[in-house]
C-alpha atoms as a PDB file:
ATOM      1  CA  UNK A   1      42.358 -15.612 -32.619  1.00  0.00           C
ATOM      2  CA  UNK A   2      44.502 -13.476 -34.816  1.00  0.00           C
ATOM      3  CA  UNK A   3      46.260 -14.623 -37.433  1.00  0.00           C
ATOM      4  CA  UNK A   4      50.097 -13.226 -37.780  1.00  0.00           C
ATOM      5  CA  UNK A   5      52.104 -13.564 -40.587  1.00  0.00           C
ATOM      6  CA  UNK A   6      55.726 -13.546 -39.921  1.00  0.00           C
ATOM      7  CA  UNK A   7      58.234 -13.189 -42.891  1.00  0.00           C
ATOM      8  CA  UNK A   8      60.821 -14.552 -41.411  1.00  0.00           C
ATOM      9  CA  UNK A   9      58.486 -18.081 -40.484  1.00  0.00           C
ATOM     10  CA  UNK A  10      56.954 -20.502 -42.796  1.00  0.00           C
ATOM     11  CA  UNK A  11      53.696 -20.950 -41.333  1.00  0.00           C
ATOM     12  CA  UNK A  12      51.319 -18.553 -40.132  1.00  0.00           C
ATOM     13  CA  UNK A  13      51.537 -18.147 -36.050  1.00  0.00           C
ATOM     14  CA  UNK A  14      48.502 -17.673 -33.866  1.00  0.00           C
ATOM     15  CA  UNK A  15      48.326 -15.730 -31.325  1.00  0.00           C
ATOM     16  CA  UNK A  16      44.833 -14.559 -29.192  1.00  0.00           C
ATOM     17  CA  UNK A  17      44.348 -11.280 -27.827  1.00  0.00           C
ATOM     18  CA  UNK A  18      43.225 -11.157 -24.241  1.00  0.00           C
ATOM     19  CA  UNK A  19      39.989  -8.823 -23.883  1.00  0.00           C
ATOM     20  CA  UNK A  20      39.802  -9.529 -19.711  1.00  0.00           C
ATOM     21  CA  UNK A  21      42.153  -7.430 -19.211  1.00  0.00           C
ATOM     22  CA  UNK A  22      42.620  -4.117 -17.647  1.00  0.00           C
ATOM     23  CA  UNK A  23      43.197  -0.973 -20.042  1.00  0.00           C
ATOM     24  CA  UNK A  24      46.315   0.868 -19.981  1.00  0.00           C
ATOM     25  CA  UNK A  25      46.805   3.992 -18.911  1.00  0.00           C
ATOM     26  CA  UNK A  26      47.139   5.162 -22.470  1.00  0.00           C
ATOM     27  CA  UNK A  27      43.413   3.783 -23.423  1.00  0.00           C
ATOM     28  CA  UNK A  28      41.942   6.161 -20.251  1.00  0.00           C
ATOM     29  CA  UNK A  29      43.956   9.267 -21.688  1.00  0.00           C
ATOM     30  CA  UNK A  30      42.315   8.502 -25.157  1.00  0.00           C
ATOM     31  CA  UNK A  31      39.310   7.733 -23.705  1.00  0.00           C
ATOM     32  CA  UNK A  32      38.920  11.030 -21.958  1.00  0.00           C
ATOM     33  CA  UNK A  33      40.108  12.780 -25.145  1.00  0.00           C
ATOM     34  CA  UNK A  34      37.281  11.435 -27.064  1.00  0.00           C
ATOM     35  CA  UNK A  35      34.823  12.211 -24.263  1.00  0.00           C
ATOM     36  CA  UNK A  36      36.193  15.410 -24.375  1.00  0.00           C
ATOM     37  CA  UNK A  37      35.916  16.051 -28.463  1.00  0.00           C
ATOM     38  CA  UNK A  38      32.121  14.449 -27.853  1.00  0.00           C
ATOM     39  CA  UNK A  39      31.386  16.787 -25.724  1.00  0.00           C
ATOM     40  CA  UNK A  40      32.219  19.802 -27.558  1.00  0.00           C
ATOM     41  CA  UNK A  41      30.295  18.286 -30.585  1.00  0.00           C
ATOM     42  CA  UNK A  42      27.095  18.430 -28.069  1.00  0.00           C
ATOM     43  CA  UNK A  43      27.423  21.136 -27.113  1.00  0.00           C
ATOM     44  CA  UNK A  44      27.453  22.523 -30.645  1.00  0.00           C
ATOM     45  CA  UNK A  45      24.579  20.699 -31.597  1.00  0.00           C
ATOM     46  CA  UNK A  46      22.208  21.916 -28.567  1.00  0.00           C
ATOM     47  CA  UNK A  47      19.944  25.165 -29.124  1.00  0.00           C
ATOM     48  CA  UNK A  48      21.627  28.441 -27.877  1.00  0.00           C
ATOM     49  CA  UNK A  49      18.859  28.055 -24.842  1.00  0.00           C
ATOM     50  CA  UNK A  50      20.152  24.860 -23.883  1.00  0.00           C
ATOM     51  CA  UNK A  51      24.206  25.731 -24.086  1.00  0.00           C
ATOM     52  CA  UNK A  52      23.136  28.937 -21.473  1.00  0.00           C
ATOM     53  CA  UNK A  53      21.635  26.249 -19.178  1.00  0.00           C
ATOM     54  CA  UNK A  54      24.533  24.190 -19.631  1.00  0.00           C
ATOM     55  CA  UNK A  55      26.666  26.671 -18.709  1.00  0.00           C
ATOM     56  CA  UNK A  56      25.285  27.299 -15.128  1.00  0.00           C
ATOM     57  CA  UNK A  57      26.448  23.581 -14.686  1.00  0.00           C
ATOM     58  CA  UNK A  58      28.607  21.370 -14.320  1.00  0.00           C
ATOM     59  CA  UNK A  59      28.276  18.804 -17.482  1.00  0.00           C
ATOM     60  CA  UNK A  60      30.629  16.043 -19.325  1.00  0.00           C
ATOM     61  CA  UNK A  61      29.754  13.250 -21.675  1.00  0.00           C
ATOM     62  CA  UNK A  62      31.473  10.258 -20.431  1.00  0.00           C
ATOM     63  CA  UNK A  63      32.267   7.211 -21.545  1.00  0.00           C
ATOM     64  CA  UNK A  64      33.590   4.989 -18.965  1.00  0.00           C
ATOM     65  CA  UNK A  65      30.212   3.908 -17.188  1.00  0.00           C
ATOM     66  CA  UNK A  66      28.317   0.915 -18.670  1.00  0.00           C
ATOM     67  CA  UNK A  67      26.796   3.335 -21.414  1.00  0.00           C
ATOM     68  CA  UNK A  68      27.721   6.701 -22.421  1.00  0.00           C
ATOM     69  CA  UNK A  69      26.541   9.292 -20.225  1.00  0.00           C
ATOM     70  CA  UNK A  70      25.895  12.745 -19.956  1.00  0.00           C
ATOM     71  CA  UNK A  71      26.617  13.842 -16.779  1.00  0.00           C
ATOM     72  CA  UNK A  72      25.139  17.172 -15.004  1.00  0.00           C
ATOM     73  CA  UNK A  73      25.755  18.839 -11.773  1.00  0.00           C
ATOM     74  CA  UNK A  74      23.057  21.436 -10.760  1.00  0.00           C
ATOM     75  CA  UNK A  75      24.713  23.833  -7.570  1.00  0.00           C
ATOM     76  CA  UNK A  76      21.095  24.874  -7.626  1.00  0.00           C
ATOM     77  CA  UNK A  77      17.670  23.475  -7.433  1.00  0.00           C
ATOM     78  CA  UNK A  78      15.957  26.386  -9.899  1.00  0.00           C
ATOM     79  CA  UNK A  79      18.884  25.210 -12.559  1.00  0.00           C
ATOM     80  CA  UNK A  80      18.072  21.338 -11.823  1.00  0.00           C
ATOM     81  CA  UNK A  81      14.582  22.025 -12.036  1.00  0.00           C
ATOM     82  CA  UNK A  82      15.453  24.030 -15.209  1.00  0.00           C
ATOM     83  CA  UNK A  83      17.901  21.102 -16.217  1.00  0.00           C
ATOM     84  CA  UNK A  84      15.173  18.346 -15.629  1.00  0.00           C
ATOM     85  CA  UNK A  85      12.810  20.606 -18.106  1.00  0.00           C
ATOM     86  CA  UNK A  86      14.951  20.291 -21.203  1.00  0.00           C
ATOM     87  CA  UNK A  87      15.691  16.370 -20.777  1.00  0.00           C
ATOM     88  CA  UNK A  88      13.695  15.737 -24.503  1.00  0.00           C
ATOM     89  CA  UNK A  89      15.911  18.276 -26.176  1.00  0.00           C
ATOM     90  CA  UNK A  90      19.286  16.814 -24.367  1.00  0.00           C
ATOM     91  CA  UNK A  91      17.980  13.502 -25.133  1.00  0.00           C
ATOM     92  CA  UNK A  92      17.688  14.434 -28.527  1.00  0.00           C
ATOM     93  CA  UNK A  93      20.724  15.701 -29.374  1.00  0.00           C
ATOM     94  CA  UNK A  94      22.636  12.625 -27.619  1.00  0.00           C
ATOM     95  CA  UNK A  95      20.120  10.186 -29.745  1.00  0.00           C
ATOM     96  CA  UNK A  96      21.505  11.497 -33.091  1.00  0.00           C
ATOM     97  CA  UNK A  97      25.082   9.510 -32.452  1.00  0.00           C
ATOM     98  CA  UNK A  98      24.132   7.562 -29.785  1.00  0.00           C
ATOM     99  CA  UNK A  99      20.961   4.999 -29.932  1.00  0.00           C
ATOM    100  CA  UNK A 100      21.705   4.100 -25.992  1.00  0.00           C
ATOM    101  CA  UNK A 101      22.901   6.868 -23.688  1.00  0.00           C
ATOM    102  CA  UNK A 102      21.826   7.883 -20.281  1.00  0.00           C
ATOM    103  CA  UNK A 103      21.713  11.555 -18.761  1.00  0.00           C
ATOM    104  CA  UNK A 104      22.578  11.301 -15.390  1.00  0.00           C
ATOM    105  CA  UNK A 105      21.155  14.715 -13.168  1.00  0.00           C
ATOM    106  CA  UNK A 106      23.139  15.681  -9.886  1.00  0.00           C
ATOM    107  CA  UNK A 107      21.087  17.291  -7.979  1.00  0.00           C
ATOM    108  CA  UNK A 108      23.026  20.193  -5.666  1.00  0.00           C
ATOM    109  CA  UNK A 109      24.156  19.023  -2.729  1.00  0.00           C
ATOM    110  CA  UNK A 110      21.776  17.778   0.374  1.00  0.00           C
ATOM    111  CA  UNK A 111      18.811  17.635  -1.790  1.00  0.00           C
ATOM    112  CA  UNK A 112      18.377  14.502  -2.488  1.00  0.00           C
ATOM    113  CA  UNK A 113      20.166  11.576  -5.256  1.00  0.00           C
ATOM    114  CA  UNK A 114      20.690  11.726  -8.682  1.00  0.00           C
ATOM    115  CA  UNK A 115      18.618  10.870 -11.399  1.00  0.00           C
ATOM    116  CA  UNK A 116      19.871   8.340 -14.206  1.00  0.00           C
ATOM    117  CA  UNK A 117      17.506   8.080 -17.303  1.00  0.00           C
ATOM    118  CA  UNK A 118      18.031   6.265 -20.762  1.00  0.00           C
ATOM    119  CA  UNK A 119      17.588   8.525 -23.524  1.00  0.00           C
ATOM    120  CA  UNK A 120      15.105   5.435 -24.623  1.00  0.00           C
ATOM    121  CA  UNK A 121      12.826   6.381 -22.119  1.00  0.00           C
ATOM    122  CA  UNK A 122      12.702  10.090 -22.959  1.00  0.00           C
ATOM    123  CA  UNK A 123      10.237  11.109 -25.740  1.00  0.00           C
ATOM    124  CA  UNK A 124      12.397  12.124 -28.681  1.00  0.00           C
ATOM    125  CA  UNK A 125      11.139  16.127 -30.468  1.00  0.00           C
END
């Protein structure tokens, strides 16, 4: 419950704020704004090794699955392979804001399903 005060009323007036309910369309657009600001942050922080990989993928940080998650598409299986190689330094980067993430690995397509990992189960460098 929330308390409102009223200026016009003599007595404070209660009113409760219903969390069941569906976001607006306004809290997805801010959502993916800060998803997208997140992921530029990421980026910056990864080694220039890592932002080369990146870019021979297709990667977002997103926010609208159970936990945050960084996302990556691999078109090939040398760059998932390659991808799957630097999951302690990815998991690194994400652990410095976020204590529970995943990284979630698309493999390309027909070979096989993707891979979803906490960043708790990665060793940390």
């Amino acid at each position: 419950m929330i308390r409102k005060k009223d200026k016009n009323m003599s007595k404070n007036q209660f009113f409760s704020l219903n969390n069941s309910l569906p976001p607006v369309f306004l809290d997805w657009d801010l959502g993916r704004e800060l998803d997208d600001v997140a992921s530029q942050y990421f980026y910056q922080d990864c080694e220039p090794s890592t932002q080369k990989l990146l870019s021979h993928c297709g990667w977002y940080l997103s926010s609208f699955f159970e936990e945050p998650t960084l996302v990556i598409t691999c078109n090939e299986q040398v760059t998932n392979w390659l991808i799957l190689k630097q999951l302690m330094p990815l998991a690194t980067v994400l652990y410095k804001w976020l204590k529970t993430a995943h990284i979630r690995i698309y493999p390309p397509t027909g070979e096989g399903t993707f891979l979803d990992i906490p960043i708790t189960d990665v060793p940390l460098g």
